[in-house]
Protein backbone atom coordinates (compact mmCIF):
# COMPACT_ATOMS: atom_id res chain seq x y z
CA UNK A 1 157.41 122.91 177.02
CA UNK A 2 155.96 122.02 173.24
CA UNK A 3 156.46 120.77 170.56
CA UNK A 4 156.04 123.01 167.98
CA UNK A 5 157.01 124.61 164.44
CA UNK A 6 159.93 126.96 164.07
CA UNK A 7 161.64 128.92 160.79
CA UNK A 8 165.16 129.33 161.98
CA UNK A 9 168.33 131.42 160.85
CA UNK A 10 171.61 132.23 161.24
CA UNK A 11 171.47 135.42 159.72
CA UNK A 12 168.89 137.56 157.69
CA UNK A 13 168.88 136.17 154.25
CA UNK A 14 166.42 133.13 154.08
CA UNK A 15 166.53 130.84 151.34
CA UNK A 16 162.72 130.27 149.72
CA UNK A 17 163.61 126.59 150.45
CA UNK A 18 164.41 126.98 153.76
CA UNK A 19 162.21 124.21 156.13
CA UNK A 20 160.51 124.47 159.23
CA UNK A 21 161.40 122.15 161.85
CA UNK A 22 160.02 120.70 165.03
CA UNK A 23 161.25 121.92 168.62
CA UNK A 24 160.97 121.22 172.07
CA UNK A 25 159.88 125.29 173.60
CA UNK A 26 159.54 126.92 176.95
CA UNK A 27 156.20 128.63 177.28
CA UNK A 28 155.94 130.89 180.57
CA UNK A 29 152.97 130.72 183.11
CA UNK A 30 150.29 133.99 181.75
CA UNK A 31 151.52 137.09 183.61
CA UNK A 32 149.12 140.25 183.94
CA UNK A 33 146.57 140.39 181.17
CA UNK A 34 148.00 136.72 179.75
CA UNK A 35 146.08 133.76 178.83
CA UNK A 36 147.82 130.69 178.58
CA UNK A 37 146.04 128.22 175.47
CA UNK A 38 145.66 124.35 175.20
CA UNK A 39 145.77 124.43 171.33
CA UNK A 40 143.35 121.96 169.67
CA UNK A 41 143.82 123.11 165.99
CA UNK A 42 145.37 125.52 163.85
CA UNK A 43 145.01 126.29 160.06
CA UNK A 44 148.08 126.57 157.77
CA UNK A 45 147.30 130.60 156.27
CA UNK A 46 149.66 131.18 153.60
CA UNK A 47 150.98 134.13 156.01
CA UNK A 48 152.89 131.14 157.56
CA UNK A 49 154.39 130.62 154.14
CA UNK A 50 154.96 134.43 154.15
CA UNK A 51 157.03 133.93 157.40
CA UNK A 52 158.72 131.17 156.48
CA UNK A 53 160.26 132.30 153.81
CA UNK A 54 161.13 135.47 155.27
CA UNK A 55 158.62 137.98 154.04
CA UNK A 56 157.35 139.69 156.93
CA UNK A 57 160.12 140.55 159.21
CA UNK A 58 163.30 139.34 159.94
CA UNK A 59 163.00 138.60 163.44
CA UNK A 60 163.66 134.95 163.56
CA UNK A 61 163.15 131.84 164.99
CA UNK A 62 159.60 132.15 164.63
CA UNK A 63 156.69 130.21 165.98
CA UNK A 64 154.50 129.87 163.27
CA UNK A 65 151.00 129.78 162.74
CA UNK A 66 147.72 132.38 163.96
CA UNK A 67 145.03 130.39 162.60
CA UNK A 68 143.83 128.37 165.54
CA UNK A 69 140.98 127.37 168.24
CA UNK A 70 141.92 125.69 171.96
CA UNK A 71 141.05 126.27 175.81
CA UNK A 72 142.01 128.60 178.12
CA UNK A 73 144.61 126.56 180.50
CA UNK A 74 145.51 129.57 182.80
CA UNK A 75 144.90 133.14 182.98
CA UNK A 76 147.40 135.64 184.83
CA UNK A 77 146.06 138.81 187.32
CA UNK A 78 143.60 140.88 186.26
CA UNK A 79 142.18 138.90 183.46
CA UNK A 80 138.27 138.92 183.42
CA UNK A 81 137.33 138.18 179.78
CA UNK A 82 137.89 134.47 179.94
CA UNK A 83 138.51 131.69 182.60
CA UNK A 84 140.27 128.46 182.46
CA UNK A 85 138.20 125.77 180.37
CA UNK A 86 136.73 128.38 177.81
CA UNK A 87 136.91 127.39 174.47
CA UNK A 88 138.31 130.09 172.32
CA UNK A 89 139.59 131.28 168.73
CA UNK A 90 142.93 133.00 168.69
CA UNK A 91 142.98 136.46 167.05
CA UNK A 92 145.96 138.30 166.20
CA UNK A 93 143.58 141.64 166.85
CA UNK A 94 143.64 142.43 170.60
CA UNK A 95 141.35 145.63 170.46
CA UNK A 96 142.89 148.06 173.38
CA UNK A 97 139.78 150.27 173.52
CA UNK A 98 140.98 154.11 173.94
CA UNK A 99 143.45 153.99 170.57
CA UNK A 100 142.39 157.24 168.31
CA UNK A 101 140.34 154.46 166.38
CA UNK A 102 138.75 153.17 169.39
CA UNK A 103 137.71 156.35 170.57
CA UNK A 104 135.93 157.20 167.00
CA UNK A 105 133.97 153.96 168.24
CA UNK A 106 135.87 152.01 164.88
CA UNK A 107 137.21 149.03 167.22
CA UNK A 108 137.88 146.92 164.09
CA UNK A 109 140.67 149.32 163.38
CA UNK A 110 142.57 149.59 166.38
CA UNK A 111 145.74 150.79 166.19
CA UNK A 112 147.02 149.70 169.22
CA UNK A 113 146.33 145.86 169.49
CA UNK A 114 148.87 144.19 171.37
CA UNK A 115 150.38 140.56 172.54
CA UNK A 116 151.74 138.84 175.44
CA UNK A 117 154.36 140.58 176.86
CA UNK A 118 156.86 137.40 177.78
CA UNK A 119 158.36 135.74 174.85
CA UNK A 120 158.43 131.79 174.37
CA UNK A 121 161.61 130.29 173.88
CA UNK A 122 163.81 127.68 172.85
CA UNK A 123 165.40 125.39 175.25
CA UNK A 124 168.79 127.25 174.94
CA UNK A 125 167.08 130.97 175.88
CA UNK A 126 166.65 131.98 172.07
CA UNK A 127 162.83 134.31 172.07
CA UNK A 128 160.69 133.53 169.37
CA UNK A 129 158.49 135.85 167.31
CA UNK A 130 155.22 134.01 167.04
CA UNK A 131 153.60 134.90 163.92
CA UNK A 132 151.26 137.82 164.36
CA UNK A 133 151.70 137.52 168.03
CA UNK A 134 150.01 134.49 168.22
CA UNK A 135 152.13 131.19 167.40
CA UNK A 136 149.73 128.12 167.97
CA UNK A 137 152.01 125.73 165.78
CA UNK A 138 152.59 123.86 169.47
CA UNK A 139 150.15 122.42 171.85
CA UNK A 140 150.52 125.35 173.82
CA UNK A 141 150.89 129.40 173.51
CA UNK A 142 150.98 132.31 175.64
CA UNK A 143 148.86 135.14 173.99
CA UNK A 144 147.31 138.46 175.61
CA UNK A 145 144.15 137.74 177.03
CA UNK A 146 142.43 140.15 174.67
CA UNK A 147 142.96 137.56 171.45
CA UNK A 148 140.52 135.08 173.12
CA UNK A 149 137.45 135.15 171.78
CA UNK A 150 134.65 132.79 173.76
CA UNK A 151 132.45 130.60 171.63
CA UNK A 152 130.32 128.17 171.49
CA UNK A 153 131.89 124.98 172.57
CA UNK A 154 129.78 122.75 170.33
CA UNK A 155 131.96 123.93 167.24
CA UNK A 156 135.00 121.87 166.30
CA UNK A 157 138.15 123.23 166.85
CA UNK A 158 138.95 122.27 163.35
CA UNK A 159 136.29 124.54 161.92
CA UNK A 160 136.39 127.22 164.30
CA UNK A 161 140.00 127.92 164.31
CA UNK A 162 139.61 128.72 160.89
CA UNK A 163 137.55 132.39 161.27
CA UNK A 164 140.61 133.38 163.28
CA UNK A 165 142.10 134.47 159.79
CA UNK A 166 141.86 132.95 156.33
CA UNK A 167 137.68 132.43 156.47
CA UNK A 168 137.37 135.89 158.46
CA UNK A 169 139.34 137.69 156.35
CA UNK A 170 137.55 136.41 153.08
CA UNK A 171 133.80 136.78 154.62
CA UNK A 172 134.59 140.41 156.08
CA UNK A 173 135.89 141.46 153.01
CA UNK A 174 132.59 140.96 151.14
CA UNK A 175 130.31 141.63 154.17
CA UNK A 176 132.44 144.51 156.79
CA UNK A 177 134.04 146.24 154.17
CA UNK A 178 132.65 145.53 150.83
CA UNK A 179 129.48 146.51 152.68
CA UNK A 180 127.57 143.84 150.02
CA UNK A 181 124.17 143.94 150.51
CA UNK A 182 120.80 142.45 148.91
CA UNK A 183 120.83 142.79 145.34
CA UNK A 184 124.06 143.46 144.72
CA UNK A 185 126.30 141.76 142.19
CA UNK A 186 129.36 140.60 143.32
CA UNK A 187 133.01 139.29 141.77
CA UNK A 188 135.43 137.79 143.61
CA UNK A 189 138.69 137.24 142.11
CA UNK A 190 140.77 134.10 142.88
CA UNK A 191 138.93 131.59 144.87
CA UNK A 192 141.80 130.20 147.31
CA UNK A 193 140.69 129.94 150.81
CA UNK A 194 139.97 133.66 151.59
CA UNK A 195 137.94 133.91 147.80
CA UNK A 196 136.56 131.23 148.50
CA UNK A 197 134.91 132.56 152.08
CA UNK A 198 133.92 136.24 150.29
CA UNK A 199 131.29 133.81 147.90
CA UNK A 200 130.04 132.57 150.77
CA UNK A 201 130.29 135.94 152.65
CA UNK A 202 128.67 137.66 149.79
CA UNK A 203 125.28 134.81 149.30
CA UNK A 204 125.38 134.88 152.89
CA UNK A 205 124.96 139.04 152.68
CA UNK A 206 122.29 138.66 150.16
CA UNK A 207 124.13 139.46 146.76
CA UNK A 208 121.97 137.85 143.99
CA UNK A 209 124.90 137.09 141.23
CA UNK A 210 128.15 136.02 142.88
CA UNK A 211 130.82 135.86 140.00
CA UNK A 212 133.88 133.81 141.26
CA UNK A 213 136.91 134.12 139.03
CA UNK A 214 139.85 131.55 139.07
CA UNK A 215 142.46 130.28 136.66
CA UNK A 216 142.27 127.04 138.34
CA UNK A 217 139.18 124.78 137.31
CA UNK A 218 138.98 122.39 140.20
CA UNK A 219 138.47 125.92 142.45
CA UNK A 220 135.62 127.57 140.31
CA UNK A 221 133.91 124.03 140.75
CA UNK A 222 134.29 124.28 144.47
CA UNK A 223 133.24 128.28 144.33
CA UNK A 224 130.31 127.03 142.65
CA UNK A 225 129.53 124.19 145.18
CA UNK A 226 129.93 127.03 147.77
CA UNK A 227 127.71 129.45 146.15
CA UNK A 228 128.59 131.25 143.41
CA UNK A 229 126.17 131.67 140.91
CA UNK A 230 128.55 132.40 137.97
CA UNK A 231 132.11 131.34 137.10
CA UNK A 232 134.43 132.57 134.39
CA UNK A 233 138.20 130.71 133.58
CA UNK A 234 140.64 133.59 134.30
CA UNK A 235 143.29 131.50 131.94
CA UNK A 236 141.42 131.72 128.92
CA UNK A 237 138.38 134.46 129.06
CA UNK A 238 138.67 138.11 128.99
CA UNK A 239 137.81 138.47 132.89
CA UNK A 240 136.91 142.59 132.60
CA UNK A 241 134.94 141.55 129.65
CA UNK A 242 133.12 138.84 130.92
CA UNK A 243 132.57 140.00 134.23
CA UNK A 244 130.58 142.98 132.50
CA UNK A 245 128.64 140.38 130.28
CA UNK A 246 127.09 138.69 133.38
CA UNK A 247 126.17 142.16 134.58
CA UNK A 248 124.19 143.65 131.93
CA UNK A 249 128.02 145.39 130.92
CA UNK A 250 127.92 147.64 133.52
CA UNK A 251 130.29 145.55 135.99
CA UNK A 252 129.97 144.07 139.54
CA UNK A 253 128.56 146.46 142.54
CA UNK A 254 131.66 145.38 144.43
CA UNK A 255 134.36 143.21 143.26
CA UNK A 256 136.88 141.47 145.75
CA UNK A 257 140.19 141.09 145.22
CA UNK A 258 141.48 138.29 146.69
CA UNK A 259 144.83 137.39 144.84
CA UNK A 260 147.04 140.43 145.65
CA UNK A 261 148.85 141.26 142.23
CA UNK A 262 148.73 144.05 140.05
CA UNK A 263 147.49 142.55 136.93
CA UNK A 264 143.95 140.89 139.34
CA UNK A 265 143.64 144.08 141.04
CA UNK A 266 143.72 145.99 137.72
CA UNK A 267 141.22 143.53 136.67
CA UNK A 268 139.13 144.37 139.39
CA UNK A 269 139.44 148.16 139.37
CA UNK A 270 137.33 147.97 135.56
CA UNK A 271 135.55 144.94 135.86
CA UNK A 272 133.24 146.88 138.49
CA UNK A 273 130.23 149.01 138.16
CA UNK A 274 130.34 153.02 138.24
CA UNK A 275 130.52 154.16 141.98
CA UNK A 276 131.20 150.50 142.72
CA UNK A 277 133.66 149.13 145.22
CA UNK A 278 137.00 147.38 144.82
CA UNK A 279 138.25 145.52 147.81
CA UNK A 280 141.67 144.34 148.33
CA UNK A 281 142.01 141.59 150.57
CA UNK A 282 144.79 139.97 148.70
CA UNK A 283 148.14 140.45 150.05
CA UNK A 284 151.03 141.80 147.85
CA UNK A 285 154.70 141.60 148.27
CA UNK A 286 156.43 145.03 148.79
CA UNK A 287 158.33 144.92 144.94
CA UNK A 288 154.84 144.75 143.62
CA UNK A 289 153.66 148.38 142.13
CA UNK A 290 150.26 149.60 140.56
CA UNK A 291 149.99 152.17 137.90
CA UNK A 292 146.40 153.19 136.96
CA UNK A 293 145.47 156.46 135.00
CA UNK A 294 144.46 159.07 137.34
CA UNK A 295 141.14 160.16 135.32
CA UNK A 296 139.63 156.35 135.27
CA UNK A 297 140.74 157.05 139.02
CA UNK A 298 138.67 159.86 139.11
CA UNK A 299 136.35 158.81 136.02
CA UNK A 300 135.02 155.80 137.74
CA UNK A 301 134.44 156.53 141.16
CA UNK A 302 133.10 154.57 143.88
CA UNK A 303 135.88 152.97 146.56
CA UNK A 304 138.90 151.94 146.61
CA UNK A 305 139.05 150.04 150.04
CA UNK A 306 142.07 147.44 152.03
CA UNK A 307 140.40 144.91 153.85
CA UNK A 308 142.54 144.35 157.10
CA UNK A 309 141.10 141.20 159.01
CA UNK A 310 138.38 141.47 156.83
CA UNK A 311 137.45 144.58 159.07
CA UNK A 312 136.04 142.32 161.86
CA UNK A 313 136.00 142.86 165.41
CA UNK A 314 136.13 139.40 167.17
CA UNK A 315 133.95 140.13 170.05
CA UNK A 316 131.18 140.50 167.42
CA UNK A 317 131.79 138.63 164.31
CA UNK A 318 133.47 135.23 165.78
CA UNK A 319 130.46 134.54 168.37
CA UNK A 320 128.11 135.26 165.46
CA UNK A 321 129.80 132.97 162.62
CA UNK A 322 130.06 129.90 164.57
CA UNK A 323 126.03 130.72 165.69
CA UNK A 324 125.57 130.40 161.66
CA UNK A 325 128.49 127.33 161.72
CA UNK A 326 125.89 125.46 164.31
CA UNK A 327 122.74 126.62 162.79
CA UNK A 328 123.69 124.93 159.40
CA UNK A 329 124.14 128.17 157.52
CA UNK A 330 127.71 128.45 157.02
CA UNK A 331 129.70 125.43 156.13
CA UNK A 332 133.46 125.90 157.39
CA UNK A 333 133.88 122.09 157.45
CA UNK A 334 134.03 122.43 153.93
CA UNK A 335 136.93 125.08 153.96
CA UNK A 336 138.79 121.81 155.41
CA UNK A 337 140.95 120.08 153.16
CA UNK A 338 142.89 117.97 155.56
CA UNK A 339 143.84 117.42 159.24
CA UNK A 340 147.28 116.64 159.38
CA UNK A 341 150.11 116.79 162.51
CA UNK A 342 152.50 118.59 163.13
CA UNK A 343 155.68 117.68 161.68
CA UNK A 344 153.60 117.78 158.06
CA UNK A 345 153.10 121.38 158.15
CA UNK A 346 156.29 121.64 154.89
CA UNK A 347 153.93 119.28 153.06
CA UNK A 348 150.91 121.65 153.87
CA UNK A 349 153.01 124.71 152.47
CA UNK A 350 153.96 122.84 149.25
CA UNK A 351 149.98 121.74 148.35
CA UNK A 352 149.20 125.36 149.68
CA UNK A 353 151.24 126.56 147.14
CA UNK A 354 150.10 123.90 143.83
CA UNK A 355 146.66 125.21 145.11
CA UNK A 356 145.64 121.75 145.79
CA UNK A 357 143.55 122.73 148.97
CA UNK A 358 141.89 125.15 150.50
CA UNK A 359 143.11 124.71 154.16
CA UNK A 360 145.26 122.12 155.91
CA UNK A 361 144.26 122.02 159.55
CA UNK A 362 146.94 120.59 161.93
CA UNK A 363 145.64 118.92 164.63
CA UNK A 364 147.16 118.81 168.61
């Protein structure tokens, strides 16, 4: 049994105001292909938020959080990819390996990633849903073996957990599917936690002009802390316009989108370059719509991508961003805002959304 963080109903309709609240859970020994996780830390994504208020599902209680780094406790039969006392990042993307986009060797898609098969529960029997299969909002969670991913132990769980979504998401936007490489100009719109890691993803890639875009003052001064070499106030600037200005007016090579609204992502679509790239990483609400003319569409070429996960595949990126973590090339400490415990996670949500940090990072 843990502690942990629940969204509870009595019925489907959720109030926006509606609080988490600390329980006592059951969490089942690891059956066949289970790993059962001491968690250390866990970031609060606003995909928590999303939960909480009832925006992805309906399937409540739910165990809340997916952001998080811990060690293996236990391991059930036939589970070979990690032992008890391995230090690990959660990842809500359990690649099964012979899905239609496994077998076109595109792992980072797969279509057929899966979870634990028991469910936690309450003390009274209820199952919960743990957000993206994952949960780690309690000192301990039963996940499928396949969302541990082994790193290096000298990383803090505090900065690690964080690559299993917000930082990932953000950095494989600009590097997996943006595709940024040396030379290229890059503009990131809205520099919240996942913006904030697509500057870094995109100096990191080599991009020589990184363009962060904000409405929010305090954040372009942390983008440009954090590498971006150009900044432009989204609340009182023309951001199409000046986005062309600091590229010669031809726009941005690839321009990430990191916001998820129709009026940034229209802003992105003609603030890049001919045959450039747009990347959506943002994530929208399902009311949302986008209308475009067909023949700038057309006209304007280039990409149109969705970033899911940032396109990563664990196995490969995690090992390799805490190797740049450690070798002093990639700052995630400074992605943390604040360690807090658990029962401040409402207070986390409420500065999450006044955009007062950049990641609250509860600590077990």
């Amino acid at each position: 049994m843990a502690p942990t963080i629940t969204a509870n109903s009595s019925g489907r309709e959720i109030p926006n105001s509606a609080p988490v609240s600390v329980e006592t859970i059951v969490v089942p020994d690891p059956g066949p292909g289970e790993a059962l996780v001491k968690v250390e830390a866990c970031g609060v994504c606003h995909t928590d938020l999303h939960y909480r208020e009832g925006g992805i599902g309906d399937d409540f209680p739910f165990l809340l959080g997916h952001e998080a780094a811990g060690r293996v406790e236990a391991v059930g039969e036939g589970v070979t990819c990690v032992e008890p006392g391995d230090f690990v990042i959660l990842n809500w993307r359990a690649v099964y390996g012979t899905c239609r986009a496994c077998a076109k060797g595109k792992p980072w898609y797969c279509f057929a990633t899966h979870n634990a098969a028991q469910r936690m529960t309450l003390l009274d029997g209820t199952p919960l849903t743990p957000a993206l299969g994952i949960g780690p909002f309690a000192e301990k969670t039963l996940v499928a073996a396949g969302q541990c991913t082994k790193v290096d132990p000298a990383a803090p769980a505090t900065a690690a957990g964080l690559l299993g979504c917000g930082v990932m998401a953000g950095f494989g936007a600009a590097v997996n599917t943006g595709a940024v490489g040396r030379g290229d100009s890059v503009a990131v719109i809205g520099c919240g936690g996942v913006g904030m890691a697509a500057v870094v993803g995109a100096r990191l890639a080599g991009a020589t002009k990184v363009i962060a875009v904000d409405v929010d003052p305090s954040k372009l001064e942390r983008a440009a802390r954090m590498g971006a070499t150009h900044t432009v106030d989204g609340s009182t600037a023309d951001v199409v316009a000046a986005v062309r200005e600091l590229t010669g007016g031809f726009g941005a090579d690839v321009v990430v989108e990191a916001v998820g609204r129709p009026e940034t992502y229209e802003q992105a679509f003609y603030a890049r370059d001919l045959a450039g790239t747009v990347v959506l990483v943002g994530v929208p609400t399902p009311e949302m719509k986008l209308e475009l003319p067909l023949l700038d569409v057309f006209g304007r070429g280039g990409a149109l991508k969705s970033s899911w996960y940032g396109d990563c595949l664990p196995s490969r990126d995690f090992p390799a961003l805490i190797d740049l973590y450690l070798g002093g090339r990639f700052d995630l400490d400074a992605f943390v805002s604040e360690t807090i415990g658990l029962g401040d996670v409402e207070k986390a949500f409420e500065k999450m959304h006044r955009g007062e940090v950049l990641r609250s990072v509860v600590v077990l």
